[in-house]
PDB file of N, CA and C in Angstrom:
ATOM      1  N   UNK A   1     -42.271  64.987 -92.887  1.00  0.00           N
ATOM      2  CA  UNK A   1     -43.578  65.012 -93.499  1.00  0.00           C
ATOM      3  C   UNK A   1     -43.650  64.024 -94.663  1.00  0.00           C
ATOM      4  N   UNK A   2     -42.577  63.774 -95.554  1.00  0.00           N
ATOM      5  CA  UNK A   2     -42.878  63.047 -96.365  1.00  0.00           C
ATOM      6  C   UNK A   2     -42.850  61.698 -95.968  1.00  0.00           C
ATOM      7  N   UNK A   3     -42.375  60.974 -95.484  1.00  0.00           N
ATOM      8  CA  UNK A   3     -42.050  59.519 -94.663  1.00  0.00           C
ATOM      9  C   UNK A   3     -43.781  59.726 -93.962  1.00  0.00           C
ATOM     10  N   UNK A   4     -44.358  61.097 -93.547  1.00  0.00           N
ATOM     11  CA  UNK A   4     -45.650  60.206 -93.220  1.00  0.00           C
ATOM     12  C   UNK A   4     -46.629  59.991 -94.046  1.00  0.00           C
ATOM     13  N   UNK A   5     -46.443  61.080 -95.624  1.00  0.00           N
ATOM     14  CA  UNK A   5     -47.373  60.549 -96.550  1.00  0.00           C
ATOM     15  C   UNK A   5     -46.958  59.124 -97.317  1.00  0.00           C
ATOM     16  N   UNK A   6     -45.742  58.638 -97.671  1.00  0.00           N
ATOM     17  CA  UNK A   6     -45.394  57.357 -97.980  1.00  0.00           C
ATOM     18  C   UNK A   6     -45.951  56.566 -97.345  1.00  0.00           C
ATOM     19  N   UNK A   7     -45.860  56.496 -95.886  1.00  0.00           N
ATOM     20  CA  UNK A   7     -46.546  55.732 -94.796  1.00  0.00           C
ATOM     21  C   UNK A   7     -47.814  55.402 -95.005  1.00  0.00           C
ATOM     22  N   UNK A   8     -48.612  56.625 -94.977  1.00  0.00           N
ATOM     23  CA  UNK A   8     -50.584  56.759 -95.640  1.00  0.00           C
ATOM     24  C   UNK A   8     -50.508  55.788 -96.610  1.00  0.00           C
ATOM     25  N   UNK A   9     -49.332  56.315 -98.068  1.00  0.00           N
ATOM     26  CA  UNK A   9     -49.887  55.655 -99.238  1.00  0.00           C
ATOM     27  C   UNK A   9     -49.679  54.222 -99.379  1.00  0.00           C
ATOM     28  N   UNK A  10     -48.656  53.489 -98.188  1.00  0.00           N
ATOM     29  CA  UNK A  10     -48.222  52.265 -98.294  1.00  0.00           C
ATOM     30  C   UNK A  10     -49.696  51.732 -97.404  1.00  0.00           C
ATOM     31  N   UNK A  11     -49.942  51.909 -96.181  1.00  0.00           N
ATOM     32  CA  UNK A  11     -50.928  51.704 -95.439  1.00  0.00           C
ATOM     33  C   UNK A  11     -52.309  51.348 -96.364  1.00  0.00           C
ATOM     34  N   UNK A  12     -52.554  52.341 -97.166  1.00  0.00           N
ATOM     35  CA  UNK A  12     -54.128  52.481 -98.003  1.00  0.00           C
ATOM     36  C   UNK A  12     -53.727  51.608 -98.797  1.00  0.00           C
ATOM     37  N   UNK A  13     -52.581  51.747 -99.763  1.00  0.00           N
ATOM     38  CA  UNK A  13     -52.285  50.414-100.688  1.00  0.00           C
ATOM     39  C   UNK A  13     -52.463  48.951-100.365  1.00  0.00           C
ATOM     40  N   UNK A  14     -52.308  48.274 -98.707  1.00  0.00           N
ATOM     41  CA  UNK A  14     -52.391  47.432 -98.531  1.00  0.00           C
ATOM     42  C   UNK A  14     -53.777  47.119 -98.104  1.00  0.00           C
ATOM     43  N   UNK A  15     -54.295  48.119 -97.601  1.00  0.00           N
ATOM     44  CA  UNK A  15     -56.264  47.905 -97.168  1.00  0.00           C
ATOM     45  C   UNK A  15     -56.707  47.446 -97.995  1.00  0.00           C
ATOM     46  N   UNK A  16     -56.802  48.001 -99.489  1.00  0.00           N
ATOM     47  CA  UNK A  16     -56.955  48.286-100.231  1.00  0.00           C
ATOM     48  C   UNK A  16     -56.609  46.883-101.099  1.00  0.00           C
ATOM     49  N   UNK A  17     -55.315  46.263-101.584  1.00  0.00           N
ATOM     50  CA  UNK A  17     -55.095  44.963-101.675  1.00  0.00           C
ATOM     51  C   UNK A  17     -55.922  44.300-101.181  1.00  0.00           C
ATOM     52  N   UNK A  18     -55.954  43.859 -99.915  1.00  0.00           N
ATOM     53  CA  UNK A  18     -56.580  43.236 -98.649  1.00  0.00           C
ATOM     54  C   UNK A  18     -57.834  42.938 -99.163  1.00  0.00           C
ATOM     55  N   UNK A  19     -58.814  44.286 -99.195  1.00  0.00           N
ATOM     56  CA  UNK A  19     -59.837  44.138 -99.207  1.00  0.00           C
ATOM     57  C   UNK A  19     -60.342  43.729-100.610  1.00  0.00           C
ATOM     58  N   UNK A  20     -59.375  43.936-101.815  1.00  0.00           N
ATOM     59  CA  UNK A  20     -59.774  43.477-102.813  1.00  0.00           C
ATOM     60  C   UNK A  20     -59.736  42.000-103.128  1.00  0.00           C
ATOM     61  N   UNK A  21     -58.480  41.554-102.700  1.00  0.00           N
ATOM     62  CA  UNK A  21     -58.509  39.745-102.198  1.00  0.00           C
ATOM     63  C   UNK A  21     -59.366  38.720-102.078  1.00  0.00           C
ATOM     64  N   UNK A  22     -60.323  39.477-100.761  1.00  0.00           N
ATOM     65  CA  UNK A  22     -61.191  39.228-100.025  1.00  0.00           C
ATOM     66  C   UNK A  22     -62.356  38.965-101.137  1.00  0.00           C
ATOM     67  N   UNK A  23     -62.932  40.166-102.022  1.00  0.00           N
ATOM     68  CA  UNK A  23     -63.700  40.343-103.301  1.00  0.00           C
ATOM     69  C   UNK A  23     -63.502  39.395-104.148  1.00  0.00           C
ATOM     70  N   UNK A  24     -62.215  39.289-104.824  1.00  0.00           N
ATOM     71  CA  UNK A  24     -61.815  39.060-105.880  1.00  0.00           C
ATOM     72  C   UNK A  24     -62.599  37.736-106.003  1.00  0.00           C
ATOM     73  N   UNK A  25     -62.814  36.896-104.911  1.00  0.00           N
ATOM     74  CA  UNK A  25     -62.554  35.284-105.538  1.00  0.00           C
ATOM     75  C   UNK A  25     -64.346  35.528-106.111  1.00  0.00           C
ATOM     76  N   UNK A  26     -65.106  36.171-105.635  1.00  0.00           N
ATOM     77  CA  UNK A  26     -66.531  35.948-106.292  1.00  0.00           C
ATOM     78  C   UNK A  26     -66.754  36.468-107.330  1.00  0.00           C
ATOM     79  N   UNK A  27     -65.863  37.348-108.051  1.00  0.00           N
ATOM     80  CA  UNK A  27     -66.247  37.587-109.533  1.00  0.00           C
ATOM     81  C   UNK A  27     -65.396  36.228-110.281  1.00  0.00           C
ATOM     82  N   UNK A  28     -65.979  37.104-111.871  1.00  0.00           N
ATOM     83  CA  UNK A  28     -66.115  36.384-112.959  1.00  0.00           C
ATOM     84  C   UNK A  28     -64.581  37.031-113.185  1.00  0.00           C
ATOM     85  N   UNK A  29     -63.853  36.147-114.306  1.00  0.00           N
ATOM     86  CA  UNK A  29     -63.034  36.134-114.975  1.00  0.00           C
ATOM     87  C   UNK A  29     -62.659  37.662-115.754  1.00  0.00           C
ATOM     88  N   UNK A  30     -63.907  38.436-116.061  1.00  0.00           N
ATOM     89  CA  UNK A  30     -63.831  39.534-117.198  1.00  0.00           C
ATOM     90  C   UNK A  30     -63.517  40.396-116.271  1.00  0.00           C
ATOM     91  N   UNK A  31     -63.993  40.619-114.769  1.00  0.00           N
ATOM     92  CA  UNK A  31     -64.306  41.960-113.981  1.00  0.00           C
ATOM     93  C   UNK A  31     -63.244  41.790-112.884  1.00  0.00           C
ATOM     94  N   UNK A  32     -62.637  40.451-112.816  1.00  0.00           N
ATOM     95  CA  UNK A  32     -60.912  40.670-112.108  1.00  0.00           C
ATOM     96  C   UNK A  32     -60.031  41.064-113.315  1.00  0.00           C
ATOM     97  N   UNK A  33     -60.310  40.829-114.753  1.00  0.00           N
ATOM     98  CA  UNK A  33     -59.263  41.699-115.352  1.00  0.00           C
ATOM     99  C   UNK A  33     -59.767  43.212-115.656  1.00  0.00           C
ATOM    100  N   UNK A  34     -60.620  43.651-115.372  1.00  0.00           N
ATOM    101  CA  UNK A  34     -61.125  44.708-115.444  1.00  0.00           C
ATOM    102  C   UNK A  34     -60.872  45.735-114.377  1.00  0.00           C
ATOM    103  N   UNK A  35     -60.557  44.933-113.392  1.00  0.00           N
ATOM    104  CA  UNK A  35     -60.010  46.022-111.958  1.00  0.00           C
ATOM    105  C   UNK A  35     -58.585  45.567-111.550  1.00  0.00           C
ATOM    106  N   UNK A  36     -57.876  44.193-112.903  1.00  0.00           N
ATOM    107  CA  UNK A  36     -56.407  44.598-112.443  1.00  0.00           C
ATOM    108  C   UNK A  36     -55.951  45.604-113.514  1.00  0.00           C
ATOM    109  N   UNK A  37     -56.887  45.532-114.528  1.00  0.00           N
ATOM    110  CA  UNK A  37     -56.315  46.766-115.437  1.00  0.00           C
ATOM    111  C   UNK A  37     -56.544  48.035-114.845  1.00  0.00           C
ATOM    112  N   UNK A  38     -57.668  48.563-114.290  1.00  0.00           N
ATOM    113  CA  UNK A  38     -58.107  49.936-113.535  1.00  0.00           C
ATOM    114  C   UNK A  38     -56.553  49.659-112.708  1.00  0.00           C
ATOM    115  N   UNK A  39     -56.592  49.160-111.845  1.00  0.00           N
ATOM    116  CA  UNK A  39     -55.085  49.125-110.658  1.00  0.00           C
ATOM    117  C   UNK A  39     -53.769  49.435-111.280  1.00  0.00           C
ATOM    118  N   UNK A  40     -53.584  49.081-112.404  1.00  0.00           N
ATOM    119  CA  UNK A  40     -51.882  49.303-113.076  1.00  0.00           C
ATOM    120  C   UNK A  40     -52.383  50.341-113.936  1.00  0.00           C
ATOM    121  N   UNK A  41     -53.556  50.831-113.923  1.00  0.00           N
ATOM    122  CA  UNK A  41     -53.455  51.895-114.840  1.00  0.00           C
ATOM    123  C   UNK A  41     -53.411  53.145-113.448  1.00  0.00           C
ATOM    124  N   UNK A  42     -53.914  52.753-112.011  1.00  0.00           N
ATOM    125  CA  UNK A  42     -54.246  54.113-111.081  1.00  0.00           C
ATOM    126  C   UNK A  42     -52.360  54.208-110.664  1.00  0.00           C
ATOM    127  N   UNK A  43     -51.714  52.928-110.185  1.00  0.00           N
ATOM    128  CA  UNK A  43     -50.613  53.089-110.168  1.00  0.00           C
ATOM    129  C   UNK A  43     -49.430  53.498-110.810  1.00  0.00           C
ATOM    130  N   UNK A  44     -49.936  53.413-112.500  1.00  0.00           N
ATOM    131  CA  UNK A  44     -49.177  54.275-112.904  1.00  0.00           C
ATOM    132  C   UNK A  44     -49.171  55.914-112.654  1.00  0.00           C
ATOM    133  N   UNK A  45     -50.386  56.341-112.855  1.00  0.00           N
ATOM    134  CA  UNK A  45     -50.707  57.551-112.831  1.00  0.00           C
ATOM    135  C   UNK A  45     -50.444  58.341-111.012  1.00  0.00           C
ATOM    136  N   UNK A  46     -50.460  57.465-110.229  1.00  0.00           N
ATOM    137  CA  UNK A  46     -49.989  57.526-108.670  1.00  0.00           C
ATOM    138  C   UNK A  46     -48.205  58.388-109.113  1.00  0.00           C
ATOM    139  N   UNK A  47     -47.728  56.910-110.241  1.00  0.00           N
ATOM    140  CA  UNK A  47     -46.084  57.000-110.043  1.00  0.00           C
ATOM    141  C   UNK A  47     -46.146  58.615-110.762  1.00  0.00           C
ATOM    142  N   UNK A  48     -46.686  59.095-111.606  1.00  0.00           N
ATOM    143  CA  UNK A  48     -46.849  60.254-112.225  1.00  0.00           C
ATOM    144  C   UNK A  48     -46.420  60.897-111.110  1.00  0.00           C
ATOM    145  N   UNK A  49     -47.861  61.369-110.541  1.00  0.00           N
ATOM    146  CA  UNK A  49     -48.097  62.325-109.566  1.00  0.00           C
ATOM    147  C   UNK A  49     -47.267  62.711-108.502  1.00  0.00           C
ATOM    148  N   UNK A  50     -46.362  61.948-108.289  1.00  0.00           N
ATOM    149  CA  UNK A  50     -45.624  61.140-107.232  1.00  0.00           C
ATOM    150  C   UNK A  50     -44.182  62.198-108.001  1.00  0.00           C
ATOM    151  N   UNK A  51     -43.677  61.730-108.989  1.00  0.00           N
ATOM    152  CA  UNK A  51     -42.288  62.180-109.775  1.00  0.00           C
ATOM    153  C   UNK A  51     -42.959  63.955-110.225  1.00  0.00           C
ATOM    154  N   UNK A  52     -43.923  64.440-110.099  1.00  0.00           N
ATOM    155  CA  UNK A  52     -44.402  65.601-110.514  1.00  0.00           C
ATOM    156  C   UNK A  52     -43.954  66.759-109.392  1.00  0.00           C
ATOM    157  N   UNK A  53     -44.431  65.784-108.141  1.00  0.00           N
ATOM    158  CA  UNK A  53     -44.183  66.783-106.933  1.00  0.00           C
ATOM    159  C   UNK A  53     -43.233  66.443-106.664  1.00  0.00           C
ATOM    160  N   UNK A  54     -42.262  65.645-106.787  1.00  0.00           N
ATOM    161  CA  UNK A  54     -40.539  65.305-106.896  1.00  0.00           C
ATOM    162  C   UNK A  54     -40.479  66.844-107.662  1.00  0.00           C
ATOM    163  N   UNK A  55     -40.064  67.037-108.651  1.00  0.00           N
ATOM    164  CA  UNK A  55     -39.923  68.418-109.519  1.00  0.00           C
ATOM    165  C   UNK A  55     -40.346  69.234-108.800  1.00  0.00           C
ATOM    166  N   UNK A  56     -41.326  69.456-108.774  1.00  0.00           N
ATOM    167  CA  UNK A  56     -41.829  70.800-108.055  1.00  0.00           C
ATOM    168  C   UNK A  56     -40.960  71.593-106.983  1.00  0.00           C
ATOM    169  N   UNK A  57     -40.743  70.439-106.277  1.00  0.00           N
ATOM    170  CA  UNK A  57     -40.160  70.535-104.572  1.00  0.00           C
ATOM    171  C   UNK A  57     -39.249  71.004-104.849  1.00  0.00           C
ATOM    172  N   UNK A  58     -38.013  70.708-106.124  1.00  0.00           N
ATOM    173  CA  UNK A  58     -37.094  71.155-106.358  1.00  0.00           C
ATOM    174  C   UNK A  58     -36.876  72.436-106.791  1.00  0.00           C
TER     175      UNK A  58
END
């Protein structure tokens, strides 16, 4: 079970890349640093969530 949620979260992570790529080149300067900051701030909080239910399980 867990190898298939890693799987999901690697899968959506790359759509997700992908499709932001695709976006990215038509904004402005302020609103690509504005959604690479949103991104390292969701991934941190991912790595949280992630090491939380690590504990738990245990």
């Amino acid at each position: 079970m867990e190898g298939k949620f890693l799987s999901g979260m690697a899968t959506g992570a790359l759509l997700g890349a992908a499709a932001g790529m695709m976006i990215m080149p038509q904004m402005d300067r302020r609103t690509k640093r504005r959604i690479t900051k949103a991104g390292k701030s969701m991934v941190g909080s991912m790595a949280d969530a992630w090491d939380g239910m690590k504990d738990m399980r245990r």
